[in-house]
Protein backbone atom coordinates (compact mmCIF):
# COMPACT_ATOMS: atom_id res chain seq x y z
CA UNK A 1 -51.90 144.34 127.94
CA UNK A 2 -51.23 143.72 124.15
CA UNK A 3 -49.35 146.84 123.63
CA UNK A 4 -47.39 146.37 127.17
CA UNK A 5 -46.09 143.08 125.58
CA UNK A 6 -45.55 144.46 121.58
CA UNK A 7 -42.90 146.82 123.46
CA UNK A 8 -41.67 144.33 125.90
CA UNK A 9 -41.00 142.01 122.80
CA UNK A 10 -38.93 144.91 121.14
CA UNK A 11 -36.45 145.76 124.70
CA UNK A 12 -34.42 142.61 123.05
CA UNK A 13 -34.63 143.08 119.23
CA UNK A 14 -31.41 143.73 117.53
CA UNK A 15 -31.55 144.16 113.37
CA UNK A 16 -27.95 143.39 113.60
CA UNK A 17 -28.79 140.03 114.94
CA UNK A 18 -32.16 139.19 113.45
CA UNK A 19 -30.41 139.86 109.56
CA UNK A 20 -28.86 136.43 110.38
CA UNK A 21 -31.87 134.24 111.46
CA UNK A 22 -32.55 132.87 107.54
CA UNK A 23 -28.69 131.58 107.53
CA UNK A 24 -28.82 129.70 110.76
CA UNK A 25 -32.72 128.60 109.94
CA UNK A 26 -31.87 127.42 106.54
CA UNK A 27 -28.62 125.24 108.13
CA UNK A 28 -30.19 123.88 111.07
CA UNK A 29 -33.58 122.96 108.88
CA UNK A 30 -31.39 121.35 106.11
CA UNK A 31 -29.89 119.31 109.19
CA UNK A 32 -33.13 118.41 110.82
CA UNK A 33 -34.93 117.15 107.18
CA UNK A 34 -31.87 115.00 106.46
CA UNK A 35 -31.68 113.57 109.99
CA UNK A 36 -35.49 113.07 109.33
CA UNK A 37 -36.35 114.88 112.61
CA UNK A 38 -40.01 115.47 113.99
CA UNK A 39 -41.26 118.75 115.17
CA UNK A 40 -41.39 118.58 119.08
CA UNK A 41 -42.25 121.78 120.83
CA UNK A 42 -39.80 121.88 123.79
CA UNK A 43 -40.81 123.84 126.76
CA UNK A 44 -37.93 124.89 128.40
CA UNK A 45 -34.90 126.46 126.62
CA UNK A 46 -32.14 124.12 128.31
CA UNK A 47 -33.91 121.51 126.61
CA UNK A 48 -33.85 123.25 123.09
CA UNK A 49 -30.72 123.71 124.00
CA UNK A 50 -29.65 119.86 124.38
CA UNK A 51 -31.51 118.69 121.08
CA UNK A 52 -29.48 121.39 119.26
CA UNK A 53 -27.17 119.99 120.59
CA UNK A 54 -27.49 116.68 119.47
CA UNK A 55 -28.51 116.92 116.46
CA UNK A 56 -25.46 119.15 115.91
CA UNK A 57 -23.67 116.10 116.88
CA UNK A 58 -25.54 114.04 114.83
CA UNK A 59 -25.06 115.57 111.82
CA UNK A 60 -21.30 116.09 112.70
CA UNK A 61 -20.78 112.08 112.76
CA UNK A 62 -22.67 111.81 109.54
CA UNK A 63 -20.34 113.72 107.71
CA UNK A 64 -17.36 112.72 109.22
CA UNK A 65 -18.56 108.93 108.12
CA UNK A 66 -19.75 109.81 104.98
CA UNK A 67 -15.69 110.99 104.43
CA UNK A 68 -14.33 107.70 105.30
CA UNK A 69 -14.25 104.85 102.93
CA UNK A 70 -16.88 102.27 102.87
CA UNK A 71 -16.00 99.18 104.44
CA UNK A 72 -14.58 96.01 102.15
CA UNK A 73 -17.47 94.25 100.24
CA UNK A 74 -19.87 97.37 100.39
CA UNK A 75 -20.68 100.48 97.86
CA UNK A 76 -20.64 103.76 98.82
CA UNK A 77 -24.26 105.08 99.12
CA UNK A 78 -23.73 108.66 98.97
């Protein structure tokens, strides 16, 4: 049964694809320690799929805010 799955587990692999996984790791784990996010195991991809999502969005609004000029009486804290 372990060998079964070892070549099941290769059908999908693609080098092409996989050269790219420290790029989008290192992006989406800079994102996740500045947001301060947890570790949550989801356990079904659509819901992986909807906190990428989010905290894509997330981190979207805080750099589009940290762009805009702070507001009268305040100091910038970035």
């Amino acid at each position: 049964a372990r060998e079964e799955a070892r070549v099941r587990a290769r059908e999908g692999w693609d080098p092409e694809v996989y050269r790219f996984r420290g790029v989008v790791e290192g992006v989406f784990g800079g994102m996740k320690t500045r947001l301060g996010g947890g570790y949550l195991w989801e356990r079904k991809p659509w819901t992986a799929m909807a906190r990428a999502l989010l905290e894509l969005i997330a981190y979207g609004l805080r750099v589009l805010l940290s762009l805009l000029p702070p507001p009268p009486g305040y100091k910038a804290i970035y």
